[in-house]
N, C-alpha and C. Protein backbone atom coordinates (compact mmCIF):
# COMPACT_ATOMS: atom_id res chain seq x y z
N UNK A 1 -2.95 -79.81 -91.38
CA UNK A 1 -2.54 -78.44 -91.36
C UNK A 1 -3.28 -77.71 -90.24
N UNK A 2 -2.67 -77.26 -89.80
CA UNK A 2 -3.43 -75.59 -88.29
C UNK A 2 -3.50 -74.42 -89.00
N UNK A 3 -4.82 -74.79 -88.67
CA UNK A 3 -5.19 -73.17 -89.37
C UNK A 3 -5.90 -71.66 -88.01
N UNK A 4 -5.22 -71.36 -88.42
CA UNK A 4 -4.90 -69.53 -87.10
C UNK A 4 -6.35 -68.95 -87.44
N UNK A 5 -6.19 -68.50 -86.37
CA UNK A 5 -7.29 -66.99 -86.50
C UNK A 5 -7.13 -65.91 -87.39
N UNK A 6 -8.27 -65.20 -87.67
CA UNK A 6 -7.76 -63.70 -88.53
C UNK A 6 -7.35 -62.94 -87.14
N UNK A 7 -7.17 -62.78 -85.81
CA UNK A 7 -6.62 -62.02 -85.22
C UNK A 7 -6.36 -60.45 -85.21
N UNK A 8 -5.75 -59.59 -84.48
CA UNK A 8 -5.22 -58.30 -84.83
C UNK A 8 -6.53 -57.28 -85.66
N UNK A 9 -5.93 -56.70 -86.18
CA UNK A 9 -6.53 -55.75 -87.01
C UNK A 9 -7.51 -56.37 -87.99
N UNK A 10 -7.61 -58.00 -88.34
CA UNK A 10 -8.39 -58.72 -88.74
C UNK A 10 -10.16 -58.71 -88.54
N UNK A 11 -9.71 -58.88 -86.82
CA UNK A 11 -10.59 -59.25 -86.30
C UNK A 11 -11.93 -58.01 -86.25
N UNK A 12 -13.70 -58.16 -86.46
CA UNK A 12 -14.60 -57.04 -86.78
C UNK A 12 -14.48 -56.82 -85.18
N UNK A 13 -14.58 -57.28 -84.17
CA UNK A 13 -14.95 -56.48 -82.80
C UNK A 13 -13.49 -55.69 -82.53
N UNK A 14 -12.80 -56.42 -82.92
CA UNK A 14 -11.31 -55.84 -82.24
C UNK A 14 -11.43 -54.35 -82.99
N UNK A 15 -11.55 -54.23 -84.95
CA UNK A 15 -11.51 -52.91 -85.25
C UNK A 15 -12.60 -52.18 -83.95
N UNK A 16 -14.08 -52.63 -83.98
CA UNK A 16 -14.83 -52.03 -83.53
C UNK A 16 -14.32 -51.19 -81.81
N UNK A 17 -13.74 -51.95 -80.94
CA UNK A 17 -13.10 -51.54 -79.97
C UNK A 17 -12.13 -50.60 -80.39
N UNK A 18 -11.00 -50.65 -81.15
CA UNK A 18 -10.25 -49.47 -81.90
C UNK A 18 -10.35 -48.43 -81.89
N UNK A 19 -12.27 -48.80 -82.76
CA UNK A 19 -12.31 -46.89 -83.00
C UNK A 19 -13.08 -46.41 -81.82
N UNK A 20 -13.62 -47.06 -81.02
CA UNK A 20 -14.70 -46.77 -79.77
C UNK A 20 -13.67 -45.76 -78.87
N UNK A 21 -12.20 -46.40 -79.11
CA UNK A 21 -11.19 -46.39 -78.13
C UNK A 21 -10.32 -45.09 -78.30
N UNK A 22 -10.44 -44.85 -79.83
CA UNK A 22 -9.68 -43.77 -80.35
C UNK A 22 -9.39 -42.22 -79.57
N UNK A 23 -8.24 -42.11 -79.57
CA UNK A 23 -7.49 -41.12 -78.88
C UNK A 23 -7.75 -39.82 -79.16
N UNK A 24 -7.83 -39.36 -80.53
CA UNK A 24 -8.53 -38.37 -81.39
C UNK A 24 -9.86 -38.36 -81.32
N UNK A 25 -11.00 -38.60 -81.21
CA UNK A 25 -12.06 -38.45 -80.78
C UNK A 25 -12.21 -38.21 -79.25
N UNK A 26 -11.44 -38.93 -78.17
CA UNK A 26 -11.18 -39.07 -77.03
C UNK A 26 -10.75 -37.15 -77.04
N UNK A 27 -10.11 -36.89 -77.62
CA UNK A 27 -9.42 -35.65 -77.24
C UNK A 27 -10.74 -34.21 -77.65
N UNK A 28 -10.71 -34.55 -78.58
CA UNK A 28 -11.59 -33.87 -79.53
C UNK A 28 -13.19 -33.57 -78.64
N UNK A 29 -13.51 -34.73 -77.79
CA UNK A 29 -14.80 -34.43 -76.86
C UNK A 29 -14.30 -33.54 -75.40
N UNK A 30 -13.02 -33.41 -75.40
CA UNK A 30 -12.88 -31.99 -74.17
C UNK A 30 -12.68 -30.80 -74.54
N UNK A 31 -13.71 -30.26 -73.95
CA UNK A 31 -13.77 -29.09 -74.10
C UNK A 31 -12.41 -27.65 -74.22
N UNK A 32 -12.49 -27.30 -75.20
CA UNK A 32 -11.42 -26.27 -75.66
C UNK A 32 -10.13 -26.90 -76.41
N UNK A 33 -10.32 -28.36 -77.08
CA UNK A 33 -9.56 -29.14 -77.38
C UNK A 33 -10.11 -29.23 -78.72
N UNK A 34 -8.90 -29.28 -79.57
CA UNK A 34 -9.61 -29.81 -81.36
C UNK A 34 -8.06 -30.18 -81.52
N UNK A 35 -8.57 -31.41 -82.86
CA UNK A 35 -6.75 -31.86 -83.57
C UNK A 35 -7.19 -31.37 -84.58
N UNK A 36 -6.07 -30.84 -85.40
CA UNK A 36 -5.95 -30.55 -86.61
C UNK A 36 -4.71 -31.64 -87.42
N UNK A 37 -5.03 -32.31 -88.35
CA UNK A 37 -4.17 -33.57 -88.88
C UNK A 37 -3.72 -34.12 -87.64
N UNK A 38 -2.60 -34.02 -87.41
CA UNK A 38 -2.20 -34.67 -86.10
C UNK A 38 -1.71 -33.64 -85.05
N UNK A 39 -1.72 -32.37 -84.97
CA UNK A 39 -1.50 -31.89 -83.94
C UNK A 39 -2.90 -31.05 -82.93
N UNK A 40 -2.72 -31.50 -81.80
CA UNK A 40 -3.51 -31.04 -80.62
C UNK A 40 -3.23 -29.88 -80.13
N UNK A 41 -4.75 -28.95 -80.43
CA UNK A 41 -5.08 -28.08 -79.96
C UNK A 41 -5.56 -27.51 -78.45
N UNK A 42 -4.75 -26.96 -77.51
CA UNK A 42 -6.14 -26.41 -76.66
C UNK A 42 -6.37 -24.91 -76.68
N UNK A 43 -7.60 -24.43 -76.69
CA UNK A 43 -7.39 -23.04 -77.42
C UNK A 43 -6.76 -22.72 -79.00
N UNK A 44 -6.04 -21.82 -79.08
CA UNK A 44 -5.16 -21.79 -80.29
C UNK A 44 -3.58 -22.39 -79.78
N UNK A 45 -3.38 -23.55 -78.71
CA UNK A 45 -2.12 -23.38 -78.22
C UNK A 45 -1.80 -24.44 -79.05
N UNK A 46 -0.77 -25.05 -79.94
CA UNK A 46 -0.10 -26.12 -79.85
C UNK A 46 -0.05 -26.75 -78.38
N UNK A 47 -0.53 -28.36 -78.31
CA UNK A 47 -0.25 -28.62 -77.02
C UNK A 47 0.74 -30.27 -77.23
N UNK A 48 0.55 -30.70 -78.19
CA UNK A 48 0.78 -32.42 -78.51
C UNK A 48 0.69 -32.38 -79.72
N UNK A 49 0.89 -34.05 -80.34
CA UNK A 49 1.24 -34.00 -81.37
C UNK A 49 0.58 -35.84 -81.25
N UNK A 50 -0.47 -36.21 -82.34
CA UNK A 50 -0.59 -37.65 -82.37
C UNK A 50 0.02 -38.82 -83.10
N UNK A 51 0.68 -39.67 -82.86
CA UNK A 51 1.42 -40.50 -83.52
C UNK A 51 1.57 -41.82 -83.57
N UNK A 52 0.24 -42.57 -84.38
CA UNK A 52 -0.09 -43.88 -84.21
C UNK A 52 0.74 -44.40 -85.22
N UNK A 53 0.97 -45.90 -85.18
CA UNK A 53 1.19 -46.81 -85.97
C UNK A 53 2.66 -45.71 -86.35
N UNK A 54 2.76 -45.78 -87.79
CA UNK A 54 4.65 -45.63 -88.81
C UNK A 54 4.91 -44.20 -88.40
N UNK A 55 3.59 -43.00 -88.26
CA UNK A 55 3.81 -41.83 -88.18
C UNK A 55 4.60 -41.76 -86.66
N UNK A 56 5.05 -42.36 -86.07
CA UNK A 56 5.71 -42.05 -85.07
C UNK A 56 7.15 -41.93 -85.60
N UNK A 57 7.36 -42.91 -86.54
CA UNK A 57 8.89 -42.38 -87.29
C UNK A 57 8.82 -41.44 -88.01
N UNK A 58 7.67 -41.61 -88.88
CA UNK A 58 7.45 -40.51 -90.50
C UNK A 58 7.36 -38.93 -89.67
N UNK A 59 7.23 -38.85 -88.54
CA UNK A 59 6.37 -37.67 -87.95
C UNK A 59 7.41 -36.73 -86.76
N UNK A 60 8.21 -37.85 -86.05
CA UNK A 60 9.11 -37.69 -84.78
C UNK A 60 10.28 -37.52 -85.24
N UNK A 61 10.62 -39.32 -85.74
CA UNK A 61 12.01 -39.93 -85.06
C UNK A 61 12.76 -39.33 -86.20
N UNK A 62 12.42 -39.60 -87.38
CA UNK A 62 12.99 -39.08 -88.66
C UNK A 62 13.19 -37.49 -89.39
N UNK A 63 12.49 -36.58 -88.96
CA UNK A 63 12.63 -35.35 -89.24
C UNK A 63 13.79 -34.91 -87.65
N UNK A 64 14.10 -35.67 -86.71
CA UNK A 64 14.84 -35.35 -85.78
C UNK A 64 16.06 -36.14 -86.11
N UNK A 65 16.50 -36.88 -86.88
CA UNK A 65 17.79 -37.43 -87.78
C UNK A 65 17.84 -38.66 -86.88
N UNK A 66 16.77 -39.37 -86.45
CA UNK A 66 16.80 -40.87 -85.81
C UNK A 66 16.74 -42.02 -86.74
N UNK A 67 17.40 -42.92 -87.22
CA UNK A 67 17.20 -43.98 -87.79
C UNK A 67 16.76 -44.86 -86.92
N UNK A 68 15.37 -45.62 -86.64
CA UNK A 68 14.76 -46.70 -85.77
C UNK A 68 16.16 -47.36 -85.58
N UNK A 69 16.84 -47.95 -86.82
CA UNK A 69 17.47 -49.19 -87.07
C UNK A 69 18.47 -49.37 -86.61
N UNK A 70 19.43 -48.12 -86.11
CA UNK A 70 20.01 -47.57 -85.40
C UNK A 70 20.19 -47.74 -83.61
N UNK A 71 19.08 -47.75 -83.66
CA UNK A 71 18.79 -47.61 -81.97
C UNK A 71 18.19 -49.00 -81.29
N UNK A 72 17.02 -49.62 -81.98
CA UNK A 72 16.37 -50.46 -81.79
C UNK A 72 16.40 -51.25 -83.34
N UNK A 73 16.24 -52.88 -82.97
CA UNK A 73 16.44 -54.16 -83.72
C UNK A 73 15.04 -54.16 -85.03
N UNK A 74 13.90 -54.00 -83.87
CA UNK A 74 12.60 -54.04 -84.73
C UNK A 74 11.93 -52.87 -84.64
N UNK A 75 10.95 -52.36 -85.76
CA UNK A 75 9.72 -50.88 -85.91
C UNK A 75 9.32 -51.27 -84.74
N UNK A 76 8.58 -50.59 -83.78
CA UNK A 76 7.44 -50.77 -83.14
C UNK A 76 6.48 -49.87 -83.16
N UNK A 77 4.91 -50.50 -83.52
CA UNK A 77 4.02 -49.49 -84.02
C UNK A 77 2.82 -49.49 -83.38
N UNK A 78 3.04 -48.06 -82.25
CA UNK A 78 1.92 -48.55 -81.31
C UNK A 78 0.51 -48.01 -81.75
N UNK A 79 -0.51 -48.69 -81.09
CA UNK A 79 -2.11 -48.37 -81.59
C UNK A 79 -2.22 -47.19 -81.60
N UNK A 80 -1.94 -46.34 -80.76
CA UNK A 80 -2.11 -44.92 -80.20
C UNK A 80 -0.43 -44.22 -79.90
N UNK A 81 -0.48 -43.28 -79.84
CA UNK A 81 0.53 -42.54 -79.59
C UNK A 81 0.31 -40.93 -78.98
N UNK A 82 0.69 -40.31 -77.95
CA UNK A 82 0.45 -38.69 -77.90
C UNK A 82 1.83 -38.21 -77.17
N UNK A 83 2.31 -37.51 -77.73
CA UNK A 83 3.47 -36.79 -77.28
C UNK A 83 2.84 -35.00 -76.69
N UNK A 84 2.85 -35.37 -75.50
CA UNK A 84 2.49 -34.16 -74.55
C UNK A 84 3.57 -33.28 -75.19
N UNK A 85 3.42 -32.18 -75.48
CA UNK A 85 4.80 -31.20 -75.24
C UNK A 85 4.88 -30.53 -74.68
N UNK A 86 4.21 -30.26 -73.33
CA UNK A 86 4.75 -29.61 -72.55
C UNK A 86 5.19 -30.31 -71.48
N UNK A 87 5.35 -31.58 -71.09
CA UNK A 87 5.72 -32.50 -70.48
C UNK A 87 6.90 -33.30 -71.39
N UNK A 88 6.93 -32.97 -71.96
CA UNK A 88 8.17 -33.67 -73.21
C UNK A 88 7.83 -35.46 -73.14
N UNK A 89 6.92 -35.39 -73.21
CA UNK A 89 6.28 -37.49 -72.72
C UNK A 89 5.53 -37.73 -73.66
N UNK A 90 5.77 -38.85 -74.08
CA UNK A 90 5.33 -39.53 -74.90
C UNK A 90 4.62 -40.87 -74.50
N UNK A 91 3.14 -41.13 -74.52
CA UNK A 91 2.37 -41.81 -73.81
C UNK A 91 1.94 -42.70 -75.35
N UNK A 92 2.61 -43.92 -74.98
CA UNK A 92 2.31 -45.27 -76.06
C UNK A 92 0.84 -46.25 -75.44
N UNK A 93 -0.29 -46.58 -76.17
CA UNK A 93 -1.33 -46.34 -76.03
C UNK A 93 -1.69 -48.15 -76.63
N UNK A 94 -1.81 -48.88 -76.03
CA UNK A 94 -1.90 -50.08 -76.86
C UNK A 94 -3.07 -50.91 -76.35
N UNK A 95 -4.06 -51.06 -77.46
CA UNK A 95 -5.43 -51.67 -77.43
C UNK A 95 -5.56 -53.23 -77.42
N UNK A 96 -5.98 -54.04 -76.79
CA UNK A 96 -6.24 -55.00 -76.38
C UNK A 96 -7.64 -55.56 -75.74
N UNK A 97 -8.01 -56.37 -77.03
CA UNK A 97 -9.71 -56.81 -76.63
C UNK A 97 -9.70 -58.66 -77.11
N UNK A 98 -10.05 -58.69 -76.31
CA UNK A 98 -10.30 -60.44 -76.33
C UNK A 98 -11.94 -60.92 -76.09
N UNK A 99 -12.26 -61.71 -76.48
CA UNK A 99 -13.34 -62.43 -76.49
C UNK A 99 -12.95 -64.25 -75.47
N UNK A 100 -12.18 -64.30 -75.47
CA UNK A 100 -11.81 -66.06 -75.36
C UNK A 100 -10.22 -66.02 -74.81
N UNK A 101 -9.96 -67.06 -74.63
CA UNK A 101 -8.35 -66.83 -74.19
C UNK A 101 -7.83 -67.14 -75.43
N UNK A 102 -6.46 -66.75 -75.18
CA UNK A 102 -5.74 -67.13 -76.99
C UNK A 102 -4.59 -66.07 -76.27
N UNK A 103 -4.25 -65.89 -77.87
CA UNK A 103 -2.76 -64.84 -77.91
C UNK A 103 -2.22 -63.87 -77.47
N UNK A 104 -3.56 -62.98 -77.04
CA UNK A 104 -3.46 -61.85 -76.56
C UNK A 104 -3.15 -61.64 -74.97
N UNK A 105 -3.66 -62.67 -74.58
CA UNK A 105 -3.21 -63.12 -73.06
C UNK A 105 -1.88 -62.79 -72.78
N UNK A 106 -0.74 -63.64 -73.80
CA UNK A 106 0.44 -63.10 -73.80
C UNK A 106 1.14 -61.79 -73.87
N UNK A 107 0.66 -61.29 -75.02
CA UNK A 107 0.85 -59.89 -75.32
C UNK A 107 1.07 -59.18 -74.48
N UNK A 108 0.39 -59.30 -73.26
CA UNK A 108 -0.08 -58.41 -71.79
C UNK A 108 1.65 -58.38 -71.63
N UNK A 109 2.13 -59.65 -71.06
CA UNK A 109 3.22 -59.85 -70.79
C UNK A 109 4.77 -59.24 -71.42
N UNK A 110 4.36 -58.70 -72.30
CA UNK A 110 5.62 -58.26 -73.02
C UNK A 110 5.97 -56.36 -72.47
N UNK A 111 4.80 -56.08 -71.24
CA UNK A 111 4.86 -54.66 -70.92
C UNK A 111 6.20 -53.96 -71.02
N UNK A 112 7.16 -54.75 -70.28
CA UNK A 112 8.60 -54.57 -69.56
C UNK A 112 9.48 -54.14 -71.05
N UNK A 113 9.35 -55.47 -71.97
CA UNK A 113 10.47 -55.43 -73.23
C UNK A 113 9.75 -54.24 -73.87
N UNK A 114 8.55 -53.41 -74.06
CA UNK A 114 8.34 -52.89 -74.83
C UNK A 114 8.46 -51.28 -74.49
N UNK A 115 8.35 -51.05 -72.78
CA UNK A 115 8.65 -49.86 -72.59
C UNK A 115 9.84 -49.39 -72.44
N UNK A 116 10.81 -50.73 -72.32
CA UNK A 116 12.29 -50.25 -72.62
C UNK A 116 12.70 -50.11 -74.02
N UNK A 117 11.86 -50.55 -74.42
CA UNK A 117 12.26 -50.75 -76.08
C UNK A 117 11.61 -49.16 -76.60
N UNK A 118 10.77 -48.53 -76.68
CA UNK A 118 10.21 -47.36 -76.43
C UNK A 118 11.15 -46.48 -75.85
N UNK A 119 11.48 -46.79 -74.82
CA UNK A 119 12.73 -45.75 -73.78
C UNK A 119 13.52 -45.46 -74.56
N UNK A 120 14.37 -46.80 -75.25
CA UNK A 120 15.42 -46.60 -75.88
C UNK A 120 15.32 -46.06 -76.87
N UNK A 121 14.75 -45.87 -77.70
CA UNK A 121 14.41 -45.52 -78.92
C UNK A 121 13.94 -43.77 -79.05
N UNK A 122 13.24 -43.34 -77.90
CA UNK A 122 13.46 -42.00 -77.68
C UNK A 122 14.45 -40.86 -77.05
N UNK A 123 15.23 -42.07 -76.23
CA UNK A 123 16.08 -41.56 -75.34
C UNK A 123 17.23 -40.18 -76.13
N UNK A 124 17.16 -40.72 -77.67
CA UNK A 124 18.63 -39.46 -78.07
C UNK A 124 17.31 -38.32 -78.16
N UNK A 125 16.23 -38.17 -77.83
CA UNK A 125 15.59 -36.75 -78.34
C UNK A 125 15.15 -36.56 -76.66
N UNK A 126 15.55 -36.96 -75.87
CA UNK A 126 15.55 -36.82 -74.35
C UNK A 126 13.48 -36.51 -73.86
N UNK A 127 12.80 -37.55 -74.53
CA UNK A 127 11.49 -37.75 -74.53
C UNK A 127 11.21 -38.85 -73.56
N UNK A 128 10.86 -38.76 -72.02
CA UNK A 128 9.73 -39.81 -71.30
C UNK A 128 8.94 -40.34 -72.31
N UNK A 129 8.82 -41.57 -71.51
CA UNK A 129 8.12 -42.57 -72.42
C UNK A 129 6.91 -43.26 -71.23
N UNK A 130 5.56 -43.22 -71.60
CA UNK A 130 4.38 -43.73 -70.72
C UNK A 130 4.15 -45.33 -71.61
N UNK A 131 3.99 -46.26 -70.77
CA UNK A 131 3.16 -47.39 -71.73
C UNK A 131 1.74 -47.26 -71.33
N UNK A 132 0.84 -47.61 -72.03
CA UNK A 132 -0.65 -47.66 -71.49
C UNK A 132 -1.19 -48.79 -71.96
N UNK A 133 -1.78 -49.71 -71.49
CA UNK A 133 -2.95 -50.38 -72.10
C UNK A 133 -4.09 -50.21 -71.93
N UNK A 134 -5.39 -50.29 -73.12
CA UNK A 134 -6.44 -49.66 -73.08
C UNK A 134 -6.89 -51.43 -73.01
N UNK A 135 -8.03 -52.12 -72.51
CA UNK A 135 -8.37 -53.19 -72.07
C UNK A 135 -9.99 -53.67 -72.42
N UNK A 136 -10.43 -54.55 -72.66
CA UNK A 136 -11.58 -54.69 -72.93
C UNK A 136 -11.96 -55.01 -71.72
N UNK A 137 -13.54 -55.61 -71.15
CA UNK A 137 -13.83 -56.15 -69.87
C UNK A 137 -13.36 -57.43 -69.72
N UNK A 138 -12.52 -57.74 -70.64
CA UNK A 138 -12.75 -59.59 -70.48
C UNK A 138 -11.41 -59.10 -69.48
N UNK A 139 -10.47 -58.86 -69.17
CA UNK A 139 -9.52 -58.62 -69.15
C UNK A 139 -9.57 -58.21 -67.47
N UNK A 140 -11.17 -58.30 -66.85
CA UNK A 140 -11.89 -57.98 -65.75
C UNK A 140 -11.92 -59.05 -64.92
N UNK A 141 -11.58 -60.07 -65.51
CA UNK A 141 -11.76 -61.21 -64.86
C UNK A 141 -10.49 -61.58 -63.93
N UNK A 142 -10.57 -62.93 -63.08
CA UNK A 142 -9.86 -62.69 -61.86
C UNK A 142 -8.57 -63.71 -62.45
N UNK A 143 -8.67 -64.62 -63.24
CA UNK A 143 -7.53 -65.30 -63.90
C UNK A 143 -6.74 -64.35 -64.41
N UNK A 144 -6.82 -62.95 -64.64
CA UNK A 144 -6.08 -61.89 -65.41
C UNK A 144 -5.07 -60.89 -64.09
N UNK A 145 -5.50 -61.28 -62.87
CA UNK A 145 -5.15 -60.54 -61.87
C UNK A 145 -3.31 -60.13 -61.74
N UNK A 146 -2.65 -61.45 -62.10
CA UNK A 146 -1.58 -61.38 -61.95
C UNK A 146 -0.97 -60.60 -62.87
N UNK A 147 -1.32 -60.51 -64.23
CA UNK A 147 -0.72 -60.17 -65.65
C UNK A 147 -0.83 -58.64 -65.71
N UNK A 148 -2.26 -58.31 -64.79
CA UNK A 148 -2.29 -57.04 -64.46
C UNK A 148 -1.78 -56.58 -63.35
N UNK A 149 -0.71 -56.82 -62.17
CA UNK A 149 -0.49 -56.29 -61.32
C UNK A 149 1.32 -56.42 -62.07
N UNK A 150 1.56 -57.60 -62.54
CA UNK A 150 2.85 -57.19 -63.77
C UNK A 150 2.96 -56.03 -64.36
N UNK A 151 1.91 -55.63 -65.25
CA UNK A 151 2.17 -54.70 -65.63
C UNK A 151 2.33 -53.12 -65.01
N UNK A 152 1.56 -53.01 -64.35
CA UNK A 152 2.03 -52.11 -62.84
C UNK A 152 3.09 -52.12 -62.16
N UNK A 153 3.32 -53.58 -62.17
CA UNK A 153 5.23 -53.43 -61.22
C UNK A 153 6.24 -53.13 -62.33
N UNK A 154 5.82 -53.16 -63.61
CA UNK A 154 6.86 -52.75 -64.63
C UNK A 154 6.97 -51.13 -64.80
N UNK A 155 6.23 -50.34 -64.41
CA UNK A 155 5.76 -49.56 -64.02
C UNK A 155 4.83 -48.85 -65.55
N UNK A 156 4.16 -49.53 -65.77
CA UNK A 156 3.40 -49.53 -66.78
C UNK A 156 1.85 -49.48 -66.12
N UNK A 157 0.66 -49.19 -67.43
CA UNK A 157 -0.75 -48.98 -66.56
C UNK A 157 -1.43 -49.05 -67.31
N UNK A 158 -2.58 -49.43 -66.84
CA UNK A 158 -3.60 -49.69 -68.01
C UNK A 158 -5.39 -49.85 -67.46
N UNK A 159 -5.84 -49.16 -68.59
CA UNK A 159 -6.96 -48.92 -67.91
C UNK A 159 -8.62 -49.77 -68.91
N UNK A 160 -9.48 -49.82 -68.35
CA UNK A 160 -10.67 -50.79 -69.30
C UNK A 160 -11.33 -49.96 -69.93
N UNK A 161 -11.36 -50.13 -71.51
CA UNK A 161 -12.60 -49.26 -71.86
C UNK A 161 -12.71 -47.86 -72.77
N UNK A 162 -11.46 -47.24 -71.62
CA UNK A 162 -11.27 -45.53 -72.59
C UNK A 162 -9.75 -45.25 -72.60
N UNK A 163 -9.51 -44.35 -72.86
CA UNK A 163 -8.31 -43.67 -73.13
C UNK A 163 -8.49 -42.59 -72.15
N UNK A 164 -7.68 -43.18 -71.54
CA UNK A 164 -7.54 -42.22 -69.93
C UNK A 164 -6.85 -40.48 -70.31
N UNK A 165 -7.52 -39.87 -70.89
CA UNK A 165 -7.20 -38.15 -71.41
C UNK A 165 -5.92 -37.46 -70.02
N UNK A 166 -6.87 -37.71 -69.22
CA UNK A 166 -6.56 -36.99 -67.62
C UNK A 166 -4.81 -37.25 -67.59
N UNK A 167 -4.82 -38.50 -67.84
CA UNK A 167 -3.20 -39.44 -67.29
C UNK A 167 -1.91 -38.33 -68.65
N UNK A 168 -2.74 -38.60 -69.12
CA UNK A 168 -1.62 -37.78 -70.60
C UNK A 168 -1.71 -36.19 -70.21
N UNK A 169 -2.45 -35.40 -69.03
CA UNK A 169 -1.96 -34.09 -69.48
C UNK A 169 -3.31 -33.58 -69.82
N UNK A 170 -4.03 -33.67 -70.49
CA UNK A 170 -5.18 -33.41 -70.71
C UNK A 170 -6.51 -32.89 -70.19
N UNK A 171 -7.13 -32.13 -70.64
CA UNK A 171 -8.23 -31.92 -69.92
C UNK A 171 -8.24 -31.31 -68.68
N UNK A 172 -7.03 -30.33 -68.38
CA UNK A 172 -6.40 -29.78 -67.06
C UNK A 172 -6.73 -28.18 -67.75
């Protein structure tokens, strides 16, 4: 018998990168910025709205009369989520930390199917769609060069470490 990794959300460093990585704390340390449940403050302004993991349906797609099932085959439930609203964009936020090579290597590769898959899926509420990957250092290395210049020609981006605030609108 083959027996797998605990992987994903399993894994103790991967949570630990997660929350290091988190978008809501990320936001919450610029100045004149606070979330309240999930919506982003600057000043007293409504500015965004956060929408990780199911709350992107429970929160968006579904109080706007979208059935996922409808539009797209499978849920997709990204790590992070922020819907700028004054940019009408929606910046999908997806964490990726490796220790070793394995599965996640791949993952990288799926940039293309997932920001069209994203596209499509927002397209009836006429919402831009950003992909992001947030990256550990392993991911620094030079065997990774190609997987990362893929994801750039998909026109996707991704950065090591933090949650790039600036790229979403933020902190302006």
């Amino acid at each position: 018998m083959i027996k797998g990794g605990v992987g994903g959300a399993n894994t103790t460093t991967g949570l630990v990168f997660e929350q290091k990585t988190s978008l809501e704390s990320a936001i919450t340390k610029i100045d004149g910025y606070r979330v309240v449940g999930s919506t982003v403050y600057k000043e007293n302004t409504v500015v965004g709205t956060l929408l990780s993991k199911g709350s992107l349906y429970t929160k968006l797609l579904k109080p706007r009369g979208i059935d996922y099932k409808t539009v797209i085959s499978k849920k997709l439930l990204p790590d992070d989520a922020y819907l700028n609203h004054t940019s009408n964009t929606l910046y999908i936020i997806e964490k990726k930390y490796q220790q070793g090579a394995g599965s996640v290597d791949e993952k990288l590769q799926t940039a293309d199917f997932k920001i069209k898959q994203y596209r499509k899926l927002l397209a009836p509420l006429n919402i831009e769609v950003e992909f992001i990957y947030v990256l550990n250092d392993w991911y620094l290395q030079e065997c990774y060069s190609d997987v990362l210049q893929y994801i750039t020609d998909v026109g996707c981006s991704y950065y090591f470490g933090k949650i790039p605030v600036e790229v979403l609108g933020l902190g302006e």
